[in-house]
N, C-alpha and C. Protein backbone atom coordinates (compact mmCIF):
# COMPACT_ATOMS: atom_id res chain seq x y z
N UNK A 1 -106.91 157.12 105.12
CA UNK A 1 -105.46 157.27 105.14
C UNK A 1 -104.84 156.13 105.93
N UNK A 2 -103.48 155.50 105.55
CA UNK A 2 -102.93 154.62 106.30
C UNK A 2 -102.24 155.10 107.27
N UNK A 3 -102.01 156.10 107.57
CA UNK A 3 -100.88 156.42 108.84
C UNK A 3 -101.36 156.03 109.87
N UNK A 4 -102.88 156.33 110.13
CA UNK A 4 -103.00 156.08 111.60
C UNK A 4 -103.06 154.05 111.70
N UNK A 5 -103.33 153.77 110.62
CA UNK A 5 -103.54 151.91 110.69
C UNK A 5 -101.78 152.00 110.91
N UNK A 6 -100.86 152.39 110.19
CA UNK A 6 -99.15 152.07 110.22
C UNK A 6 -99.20 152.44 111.57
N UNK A 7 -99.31 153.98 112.23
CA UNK A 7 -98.95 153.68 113.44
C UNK A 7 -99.48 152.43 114.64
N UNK A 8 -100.78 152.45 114.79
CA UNK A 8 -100.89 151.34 115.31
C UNK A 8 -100.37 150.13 115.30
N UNK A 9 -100.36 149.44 113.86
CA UNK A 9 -99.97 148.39 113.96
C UNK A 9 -98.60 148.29 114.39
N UNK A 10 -97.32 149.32 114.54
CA UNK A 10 -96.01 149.36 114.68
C UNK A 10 -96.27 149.80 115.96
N UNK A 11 -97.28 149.90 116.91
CA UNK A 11 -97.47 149.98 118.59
C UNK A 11 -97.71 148.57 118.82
N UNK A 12 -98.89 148.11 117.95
CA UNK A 12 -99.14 146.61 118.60
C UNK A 12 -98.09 145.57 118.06
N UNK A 13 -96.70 145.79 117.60
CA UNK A 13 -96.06 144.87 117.18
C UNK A 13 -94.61 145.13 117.41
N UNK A 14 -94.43 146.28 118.22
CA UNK A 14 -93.50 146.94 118.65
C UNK A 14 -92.57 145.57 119.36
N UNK A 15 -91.12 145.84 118.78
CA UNK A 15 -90.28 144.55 119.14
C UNK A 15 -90.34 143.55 118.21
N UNK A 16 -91.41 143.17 117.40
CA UNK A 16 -91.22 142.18 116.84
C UNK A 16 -91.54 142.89 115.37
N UNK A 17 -91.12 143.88 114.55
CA UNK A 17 -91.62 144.02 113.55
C UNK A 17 -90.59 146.20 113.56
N UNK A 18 -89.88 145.99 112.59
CA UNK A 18 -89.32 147.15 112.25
C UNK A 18 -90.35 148.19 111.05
N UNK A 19 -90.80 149.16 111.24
CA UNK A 19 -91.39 149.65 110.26
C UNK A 19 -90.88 151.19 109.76
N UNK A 20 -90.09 150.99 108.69
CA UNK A 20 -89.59 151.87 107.74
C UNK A 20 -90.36 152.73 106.37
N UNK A 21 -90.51 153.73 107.21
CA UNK A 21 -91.73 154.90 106.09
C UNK A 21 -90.24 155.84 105.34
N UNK A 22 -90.43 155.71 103.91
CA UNK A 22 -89.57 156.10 102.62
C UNK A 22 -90.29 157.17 102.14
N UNK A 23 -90.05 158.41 101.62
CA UNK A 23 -90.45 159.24 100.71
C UNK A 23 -89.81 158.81 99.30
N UNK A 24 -91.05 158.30 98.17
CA UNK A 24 -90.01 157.94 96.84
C UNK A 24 -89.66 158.97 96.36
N UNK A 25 -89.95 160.35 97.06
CA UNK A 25 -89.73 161.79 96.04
C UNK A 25 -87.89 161.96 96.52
N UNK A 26 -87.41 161.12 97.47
CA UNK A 26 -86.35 161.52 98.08
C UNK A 26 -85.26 160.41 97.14
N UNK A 27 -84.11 160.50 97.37
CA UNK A 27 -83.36 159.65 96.13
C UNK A 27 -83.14 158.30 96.81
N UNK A 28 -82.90 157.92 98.05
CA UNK A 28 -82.95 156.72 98.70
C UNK A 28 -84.33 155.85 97.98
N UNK A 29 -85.05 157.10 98.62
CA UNK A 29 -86.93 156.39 98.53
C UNK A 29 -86.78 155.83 96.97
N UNK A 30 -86.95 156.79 96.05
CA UNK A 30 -86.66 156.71 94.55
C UNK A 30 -85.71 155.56 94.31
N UNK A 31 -84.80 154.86 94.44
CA UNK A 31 -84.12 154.22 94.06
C UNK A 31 -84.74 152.71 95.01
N UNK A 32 -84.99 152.61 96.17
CA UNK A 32 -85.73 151.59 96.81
C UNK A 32 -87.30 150.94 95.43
N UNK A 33 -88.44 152.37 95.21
CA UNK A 33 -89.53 151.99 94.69
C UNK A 33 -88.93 151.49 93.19
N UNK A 34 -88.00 151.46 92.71
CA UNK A 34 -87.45 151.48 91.04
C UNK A 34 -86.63 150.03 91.74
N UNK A 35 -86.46 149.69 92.41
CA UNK A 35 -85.68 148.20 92.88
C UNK A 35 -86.81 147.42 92.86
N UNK A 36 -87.83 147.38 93.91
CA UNK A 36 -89.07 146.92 94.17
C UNK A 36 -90.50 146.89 93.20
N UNK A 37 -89.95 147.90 92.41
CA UNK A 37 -91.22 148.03 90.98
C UNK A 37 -92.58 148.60 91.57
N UNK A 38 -92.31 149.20 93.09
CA UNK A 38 -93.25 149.99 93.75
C UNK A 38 -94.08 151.46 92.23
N UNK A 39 -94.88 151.14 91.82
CA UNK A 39 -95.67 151.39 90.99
C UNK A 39 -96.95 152.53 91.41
N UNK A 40 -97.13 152.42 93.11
CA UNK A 40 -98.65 153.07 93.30
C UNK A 40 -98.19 153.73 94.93
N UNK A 41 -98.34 154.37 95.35
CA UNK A 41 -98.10 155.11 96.82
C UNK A 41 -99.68 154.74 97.34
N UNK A 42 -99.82 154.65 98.67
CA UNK A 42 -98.79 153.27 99.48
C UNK A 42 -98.65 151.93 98.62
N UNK A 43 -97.25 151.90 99.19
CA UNK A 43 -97.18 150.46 99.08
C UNK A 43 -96.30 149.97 100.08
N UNK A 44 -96.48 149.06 100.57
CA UNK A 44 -96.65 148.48 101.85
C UNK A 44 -95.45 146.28 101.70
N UNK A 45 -94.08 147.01 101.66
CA UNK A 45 -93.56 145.82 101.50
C UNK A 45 -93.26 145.23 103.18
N UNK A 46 -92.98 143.91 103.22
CA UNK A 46 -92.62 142.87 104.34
C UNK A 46 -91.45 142.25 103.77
N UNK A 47 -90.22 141.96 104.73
CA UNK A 47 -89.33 141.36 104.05
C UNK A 47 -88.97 140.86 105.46
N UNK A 48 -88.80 139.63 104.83
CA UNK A 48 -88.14 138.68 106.01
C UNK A 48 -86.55 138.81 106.71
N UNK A 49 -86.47 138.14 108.05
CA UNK A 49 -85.45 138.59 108.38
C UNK A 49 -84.05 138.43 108.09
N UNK A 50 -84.02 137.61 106.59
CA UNK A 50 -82.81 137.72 106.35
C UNK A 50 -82.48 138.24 105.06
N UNK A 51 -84.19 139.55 104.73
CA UNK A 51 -83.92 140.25 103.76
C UNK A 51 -84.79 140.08 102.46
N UNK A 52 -84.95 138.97 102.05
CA UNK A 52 -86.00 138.69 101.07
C UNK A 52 -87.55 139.21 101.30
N UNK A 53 -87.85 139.80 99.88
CA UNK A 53 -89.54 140.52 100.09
C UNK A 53 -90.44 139.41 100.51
N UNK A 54 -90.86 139.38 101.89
CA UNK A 54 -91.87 138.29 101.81
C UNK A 54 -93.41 138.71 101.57
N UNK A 55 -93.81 139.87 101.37
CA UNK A 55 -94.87 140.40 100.73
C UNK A 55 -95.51 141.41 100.40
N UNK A 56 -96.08 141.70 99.84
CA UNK A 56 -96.84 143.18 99.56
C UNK A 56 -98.00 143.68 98.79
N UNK A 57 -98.21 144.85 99.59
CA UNK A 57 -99.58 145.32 99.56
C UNK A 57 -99.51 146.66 98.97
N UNK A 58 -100.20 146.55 97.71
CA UNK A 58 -100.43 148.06 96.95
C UNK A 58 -101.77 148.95 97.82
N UNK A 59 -101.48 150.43 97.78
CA UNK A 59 -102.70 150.91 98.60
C UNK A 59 -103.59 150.88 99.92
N UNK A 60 -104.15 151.91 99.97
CA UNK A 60 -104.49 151.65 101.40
C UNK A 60 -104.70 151.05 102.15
N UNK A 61 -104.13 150.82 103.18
CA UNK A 61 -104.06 149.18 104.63
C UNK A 61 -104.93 149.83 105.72
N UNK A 62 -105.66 148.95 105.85
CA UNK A 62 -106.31 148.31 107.58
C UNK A 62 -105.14 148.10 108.30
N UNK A 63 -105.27 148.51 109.67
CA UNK A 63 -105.00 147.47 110.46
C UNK A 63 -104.86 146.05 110.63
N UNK A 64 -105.92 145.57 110.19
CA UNK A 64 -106.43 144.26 109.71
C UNK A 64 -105.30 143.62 108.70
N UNK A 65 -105.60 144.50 107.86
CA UNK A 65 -104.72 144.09 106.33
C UNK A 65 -103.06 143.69 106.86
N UNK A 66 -102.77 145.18 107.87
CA UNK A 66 -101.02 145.04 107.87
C UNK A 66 -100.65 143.77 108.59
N UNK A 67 -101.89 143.51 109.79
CA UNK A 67 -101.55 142.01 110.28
C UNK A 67 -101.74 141.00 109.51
N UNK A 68 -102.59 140.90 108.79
CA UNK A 68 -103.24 139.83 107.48
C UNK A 68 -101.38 139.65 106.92
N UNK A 69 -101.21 140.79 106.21
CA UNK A 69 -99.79 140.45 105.45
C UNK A 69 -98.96 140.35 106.52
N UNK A 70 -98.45 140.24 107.61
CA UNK A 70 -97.56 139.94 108.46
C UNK A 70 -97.70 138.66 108.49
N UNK A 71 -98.74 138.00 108.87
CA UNK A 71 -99.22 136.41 108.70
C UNK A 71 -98.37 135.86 107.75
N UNK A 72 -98.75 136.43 106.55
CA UNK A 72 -98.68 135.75 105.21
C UNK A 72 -97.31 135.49 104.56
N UNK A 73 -96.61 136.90 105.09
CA UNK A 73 -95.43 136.87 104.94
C UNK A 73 -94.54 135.90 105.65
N UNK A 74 -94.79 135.52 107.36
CA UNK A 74 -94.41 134.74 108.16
C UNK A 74 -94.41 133.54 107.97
N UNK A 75 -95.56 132.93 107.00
CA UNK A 75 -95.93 131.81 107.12
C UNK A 75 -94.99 130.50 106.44
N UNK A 76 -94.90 129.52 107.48
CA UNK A 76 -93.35 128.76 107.28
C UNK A 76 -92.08 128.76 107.56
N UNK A 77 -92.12 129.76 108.66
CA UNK A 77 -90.82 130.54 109.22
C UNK A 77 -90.44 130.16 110.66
């Protein structure tokens, strides 16, 4: 399960990194995954800070992974 990798990584990044958990069953959530073409639960977007998706990850995350895509997303910034 990813919750316990999401919580961690939103302890070890606390301040520098906002992390927003959506239900798509809810109509916000639903209308976010149908914007994004979110296709598979989890899915795991990064968007830079002035809004653009800077990356994403279908399915279950590491720890590892959520920093891996934080990198990736960052990179050039």
């Amino acid at each position: 399960m990813s919750k316990p990798a999401v919580d961690g990584f939103e302890r070890a990044n606390a301040g520098r990194v906002s992390v927003v958990r959506l239900d798509v069953r809810s109509a916000l959530g639903n209308a976010l995954a149908y914007q994004f073409q979110v296709r598979a639960v989890p899915t795991f977007l990064l968007f830079s800070p002035d809004g653009e998706l800077a990356a994403k990850h279908v399915g279950i995350a590491t720890a590892g992974r959520l920093a891996s895509l934080l990198s990736e997303g960052t990179e050039g910034r």
